[in-house]
N, C-alpha and C. Protein backbone atom coordinates (compact mmCIF):
# COMPACT_ATOMS: atom_id res chain seq x y z
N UNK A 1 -11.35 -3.07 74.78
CA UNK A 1 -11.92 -4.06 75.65
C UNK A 1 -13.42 -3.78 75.79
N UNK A 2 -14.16 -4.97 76.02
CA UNK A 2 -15.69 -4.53 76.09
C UNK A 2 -16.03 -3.95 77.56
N UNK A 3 -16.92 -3.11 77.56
CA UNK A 3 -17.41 -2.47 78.78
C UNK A 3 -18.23 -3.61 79.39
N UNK A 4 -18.55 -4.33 79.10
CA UNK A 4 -20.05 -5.33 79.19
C UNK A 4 -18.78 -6.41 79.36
N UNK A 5 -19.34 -7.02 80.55
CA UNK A 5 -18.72 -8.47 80.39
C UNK A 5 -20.01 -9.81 80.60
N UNK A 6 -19.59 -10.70 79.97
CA UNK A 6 -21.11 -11.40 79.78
C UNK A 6 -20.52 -12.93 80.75
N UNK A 7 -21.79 -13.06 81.36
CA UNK A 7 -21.42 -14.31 82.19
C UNK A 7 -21.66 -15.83 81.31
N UNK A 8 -21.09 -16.70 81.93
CA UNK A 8 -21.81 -17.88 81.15
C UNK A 8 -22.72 -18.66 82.07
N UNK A 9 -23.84 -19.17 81.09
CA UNK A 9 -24.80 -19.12 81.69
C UNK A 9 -25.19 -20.43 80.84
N UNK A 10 -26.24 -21.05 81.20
CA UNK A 10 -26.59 -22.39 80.36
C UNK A 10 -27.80 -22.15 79.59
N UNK A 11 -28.00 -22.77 78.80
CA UNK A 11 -28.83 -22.06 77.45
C UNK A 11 -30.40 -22.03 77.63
N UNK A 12 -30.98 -23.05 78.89
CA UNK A 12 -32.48 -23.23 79.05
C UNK A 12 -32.34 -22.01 79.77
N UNK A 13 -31.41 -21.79 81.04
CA UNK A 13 -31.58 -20.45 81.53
C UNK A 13 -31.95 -19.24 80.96
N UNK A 14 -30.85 -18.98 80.16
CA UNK A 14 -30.88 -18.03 79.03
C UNK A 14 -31.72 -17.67 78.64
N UNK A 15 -32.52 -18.94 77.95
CA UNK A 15 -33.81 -18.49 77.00
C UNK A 15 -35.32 -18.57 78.12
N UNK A 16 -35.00 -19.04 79.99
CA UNK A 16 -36.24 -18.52 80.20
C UNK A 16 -35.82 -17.40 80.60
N UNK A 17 -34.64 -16.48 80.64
CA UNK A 17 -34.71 -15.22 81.14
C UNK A 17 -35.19 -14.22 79.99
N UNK A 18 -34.85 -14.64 78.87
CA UNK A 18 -35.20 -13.77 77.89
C UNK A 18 -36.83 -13.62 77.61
N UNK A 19 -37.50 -14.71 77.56
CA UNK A 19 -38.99 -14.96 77.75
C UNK A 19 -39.15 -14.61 78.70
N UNK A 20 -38.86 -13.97 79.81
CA UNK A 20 -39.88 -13.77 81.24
C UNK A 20 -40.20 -15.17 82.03
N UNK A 21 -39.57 -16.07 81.76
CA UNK A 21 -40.04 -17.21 82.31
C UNK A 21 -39.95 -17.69 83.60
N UNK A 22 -40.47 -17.91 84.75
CA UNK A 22 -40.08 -18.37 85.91
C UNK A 22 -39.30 -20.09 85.88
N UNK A 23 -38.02 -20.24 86.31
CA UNK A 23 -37.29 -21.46 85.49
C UNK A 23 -37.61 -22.25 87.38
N UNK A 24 -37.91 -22.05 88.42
CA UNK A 24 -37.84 -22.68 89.63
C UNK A 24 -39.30 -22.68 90.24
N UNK A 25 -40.34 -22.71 89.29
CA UNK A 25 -41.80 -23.47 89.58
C UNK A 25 -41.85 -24.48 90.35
N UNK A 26 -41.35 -25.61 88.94
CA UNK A 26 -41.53 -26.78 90.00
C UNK A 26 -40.97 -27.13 90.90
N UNK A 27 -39.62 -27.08 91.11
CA UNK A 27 -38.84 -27.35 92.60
C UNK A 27 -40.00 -26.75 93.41
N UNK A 28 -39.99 -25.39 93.14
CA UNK A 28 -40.96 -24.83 94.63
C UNK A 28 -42.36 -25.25 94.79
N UNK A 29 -42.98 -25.62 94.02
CA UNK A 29 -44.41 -26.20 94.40
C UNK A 29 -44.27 -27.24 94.90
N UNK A 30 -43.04 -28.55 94.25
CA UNK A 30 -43.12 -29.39 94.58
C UNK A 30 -42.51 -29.84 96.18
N UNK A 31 -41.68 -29.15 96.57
CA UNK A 31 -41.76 -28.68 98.23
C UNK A 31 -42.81 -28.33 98.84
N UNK A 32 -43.47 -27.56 98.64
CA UNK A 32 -44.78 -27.15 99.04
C UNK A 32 -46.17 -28.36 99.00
N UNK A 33 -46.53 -29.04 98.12
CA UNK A 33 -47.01 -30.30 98.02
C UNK A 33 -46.02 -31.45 99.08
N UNK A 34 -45.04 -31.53 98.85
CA UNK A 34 -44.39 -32.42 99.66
C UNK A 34 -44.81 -31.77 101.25
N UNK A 35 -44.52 -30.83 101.87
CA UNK A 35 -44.60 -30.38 102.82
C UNK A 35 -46.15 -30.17 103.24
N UNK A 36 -46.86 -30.50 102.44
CA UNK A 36 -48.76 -30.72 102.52
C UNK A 36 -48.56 -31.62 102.80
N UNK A 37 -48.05 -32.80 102.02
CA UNK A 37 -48.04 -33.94 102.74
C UNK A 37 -48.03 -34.52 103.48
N UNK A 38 -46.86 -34.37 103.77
CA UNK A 38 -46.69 -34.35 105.43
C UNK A 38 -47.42 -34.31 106.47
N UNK A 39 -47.69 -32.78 106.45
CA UNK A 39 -48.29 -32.47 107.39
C UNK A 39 -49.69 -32.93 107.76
N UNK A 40 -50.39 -33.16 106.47
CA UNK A 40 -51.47 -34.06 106.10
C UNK A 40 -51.57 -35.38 106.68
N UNK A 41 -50.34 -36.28 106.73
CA UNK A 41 -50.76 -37.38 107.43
C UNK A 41 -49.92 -37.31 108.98
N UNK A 42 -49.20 -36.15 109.01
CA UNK A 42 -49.36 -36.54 110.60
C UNK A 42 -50.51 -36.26 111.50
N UNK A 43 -51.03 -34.70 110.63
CA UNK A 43 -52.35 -34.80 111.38
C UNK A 43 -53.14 -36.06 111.68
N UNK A 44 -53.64 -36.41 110.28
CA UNK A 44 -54.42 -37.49 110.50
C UNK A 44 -53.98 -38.43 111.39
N UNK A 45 -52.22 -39.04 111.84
CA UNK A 45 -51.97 -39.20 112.38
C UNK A 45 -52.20 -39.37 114.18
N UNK A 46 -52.29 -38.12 114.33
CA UNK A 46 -52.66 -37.87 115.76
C UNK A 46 -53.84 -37.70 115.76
N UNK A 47 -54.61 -37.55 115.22
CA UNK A 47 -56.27 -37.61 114.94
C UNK A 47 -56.42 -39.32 115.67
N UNK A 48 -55.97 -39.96 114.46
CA UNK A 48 -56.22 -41.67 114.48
C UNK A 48 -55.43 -41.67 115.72
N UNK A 49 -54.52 -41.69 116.27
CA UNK A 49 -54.13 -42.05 117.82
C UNK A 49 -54.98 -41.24 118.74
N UNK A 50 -55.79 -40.33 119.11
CA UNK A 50 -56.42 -40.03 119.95
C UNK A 50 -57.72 -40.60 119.93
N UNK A 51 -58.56 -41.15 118.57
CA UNK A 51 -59.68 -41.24 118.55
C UNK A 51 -59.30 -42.78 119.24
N UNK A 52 -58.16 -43.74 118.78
CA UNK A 52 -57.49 -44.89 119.19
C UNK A 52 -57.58 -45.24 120.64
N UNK A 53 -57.39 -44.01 121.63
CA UNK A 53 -56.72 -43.78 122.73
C UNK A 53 -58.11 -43.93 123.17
N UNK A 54 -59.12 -43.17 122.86
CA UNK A 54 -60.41 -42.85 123.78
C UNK A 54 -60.93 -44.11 123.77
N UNK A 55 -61.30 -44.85 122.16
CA UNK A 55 -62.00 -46.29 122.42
C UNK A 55 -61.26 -46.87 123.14
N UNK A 56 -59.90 -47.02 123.44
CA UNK A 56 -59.42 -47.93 123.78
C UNK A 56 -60.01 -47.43 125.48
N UNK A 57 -59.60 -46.44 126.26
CA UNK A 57 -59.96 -46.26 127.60
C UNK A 57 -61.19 -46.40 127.57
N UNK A 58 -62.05 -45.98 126.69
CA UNK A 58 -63.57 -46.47 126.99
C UNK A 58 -64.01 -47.93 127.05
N UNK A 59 -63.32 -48.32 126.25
CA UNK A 59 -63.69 -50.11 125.98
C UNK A 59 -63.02 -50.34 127.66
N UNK A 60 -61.61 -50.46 128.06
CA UNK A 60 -61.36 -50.79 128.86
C UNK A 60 -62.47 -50.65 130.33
N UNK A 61 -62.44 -49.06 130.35
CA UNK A 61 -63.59 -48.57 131.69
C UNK A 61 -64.34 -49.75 131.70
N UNK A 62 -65.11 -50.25 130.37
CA UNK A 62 -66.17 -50.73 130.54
C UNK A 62 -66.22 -52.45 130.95
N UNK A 63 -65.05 -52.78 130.75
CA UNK A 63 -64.20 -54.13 130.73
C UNK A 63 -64.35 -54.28 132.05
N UNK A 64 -63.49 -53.27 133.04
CA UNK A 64 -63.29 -53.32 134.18
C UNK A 64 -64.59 -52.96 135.13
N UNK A 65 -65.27 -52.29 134.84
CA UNK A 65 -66.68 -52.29 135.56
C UNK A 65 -67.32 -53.46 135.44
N UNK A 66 -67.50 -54.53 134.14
CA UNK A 66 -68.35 -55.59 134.40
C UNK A 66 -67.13 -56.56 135.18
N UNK A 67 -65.83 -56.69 135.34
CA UNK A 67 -65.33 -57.37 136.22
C UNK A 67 -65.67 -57.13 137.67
N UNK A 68 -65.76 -55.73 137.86
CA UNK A 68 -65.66 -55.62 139.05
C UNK A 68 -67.06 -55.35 139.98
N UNK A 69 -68.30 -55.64 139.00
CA UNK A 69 -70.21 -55.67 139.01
C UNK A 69 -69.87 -57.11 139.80
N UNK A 70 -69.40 -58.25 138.98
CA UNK A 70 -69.15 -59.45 139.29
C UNK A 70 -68.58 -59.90 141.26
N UNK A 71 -67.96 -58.87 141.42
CA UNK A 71 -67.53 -59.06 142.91
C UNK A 71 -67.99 -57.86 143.99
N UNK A 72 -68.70 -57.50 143.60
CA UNK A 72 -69.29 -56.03 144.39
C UNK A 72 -70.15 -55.48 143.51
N UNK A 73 -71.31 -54.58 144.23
CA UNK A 73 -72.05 -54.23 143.33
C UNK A 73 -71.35 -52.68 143.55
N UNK A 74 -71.84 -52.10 142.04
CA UNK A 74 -71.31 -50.28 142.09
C UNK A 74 -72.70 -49.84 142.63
N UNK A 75 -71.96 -48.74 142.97
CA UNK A 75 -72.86 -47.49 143.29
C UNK A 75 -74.15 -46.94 142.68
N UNK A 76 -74.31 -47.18 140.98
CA UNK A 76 -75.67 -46.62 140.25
C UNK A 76 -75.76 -47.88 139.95
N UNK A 77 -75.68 -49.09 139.95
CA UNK A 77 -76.61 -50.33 139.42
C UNK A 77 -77.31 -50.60 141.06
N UNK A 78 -76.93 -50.47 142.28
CA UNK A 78 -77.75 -50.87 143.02
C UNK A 78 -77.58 -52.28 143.54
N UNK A 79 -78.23 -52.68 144.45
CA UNK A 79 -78.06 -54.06 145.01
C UNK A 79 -78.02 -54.93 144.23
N UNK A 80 -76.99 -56.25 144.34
CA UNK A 80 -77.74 -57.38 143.46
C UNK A 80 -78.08 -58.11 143.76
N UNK A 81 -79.89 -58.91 143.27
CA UNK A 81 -81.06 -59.54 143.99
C UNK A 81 -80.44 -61.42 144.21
N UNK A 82 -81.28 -61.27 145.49
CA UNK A 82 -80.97 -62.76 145.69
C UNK A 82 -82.28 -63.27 145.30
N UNK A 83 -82.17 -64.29 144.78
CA UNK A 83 -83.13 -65.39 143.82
C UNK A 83 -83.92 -66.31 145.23
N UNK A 84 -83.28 -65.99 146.58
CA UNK A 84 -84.07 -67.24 147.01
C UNK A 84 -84.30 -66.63 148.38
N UNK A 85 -85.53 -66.97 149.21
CA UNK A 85 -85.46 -66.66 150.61
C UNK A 85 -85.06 -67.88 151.69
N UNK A 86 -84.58 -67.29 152.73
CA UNK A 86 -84.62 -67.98 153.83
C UNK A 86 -85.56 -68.09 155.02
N UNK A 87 -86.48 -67.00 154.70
CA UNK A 87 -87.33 -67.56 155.65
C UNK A 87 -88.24 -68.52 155.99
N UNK A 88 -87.79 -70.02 155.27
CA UNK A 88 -88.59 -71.05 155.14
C UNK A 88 -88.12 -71.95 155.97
N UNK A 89 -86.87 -71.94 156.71
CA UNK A 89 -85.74 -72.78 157.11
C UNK A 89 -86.59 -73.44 158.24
């Protein structure tokens, strides 16, 4: 009986084990790229929703201050001028 028992094995295997060959490159890079990916656009992701978020509260602030110039004056613009006197009456 042989001392050696030999497994079976499939023949690209075979011949990258015999060459030194690494046979699971691409699976693993290509996880690794995939998983860049990813992560790549969720960043950008939450990047683009915060920069989203600020114009949007800034635009608004500024929306709501000229509504509300219109019925009261604020605090740093100061009085707003009347165009006409009465002491002519």
């Amino acid at each position: 009986m042989n001392a050696k028992r030999r497994r079976c094995v499939n023949v690209p295997t075979a011949n990258a084990r015999i060459h030194g060959e690494v046979t699971n490159v691409a699976t693993s890079s290509g996880w690794g790229f995939a998983w860049a990916v990813v992560l790549g656009v969720a960043v950008i992701g939450v990047l683009g929703y915060t920069f989203y978020k600020y114009r949007v509260r800034r635009y608004m602030d500024s929306e709501i201050r000229a509504i509300m110039a219109q019925y009261m004056p604020l605090g740093n613009e100061g009085e707003i001028p009347v165009h006409g006197s009465h002491g002519d009456i």
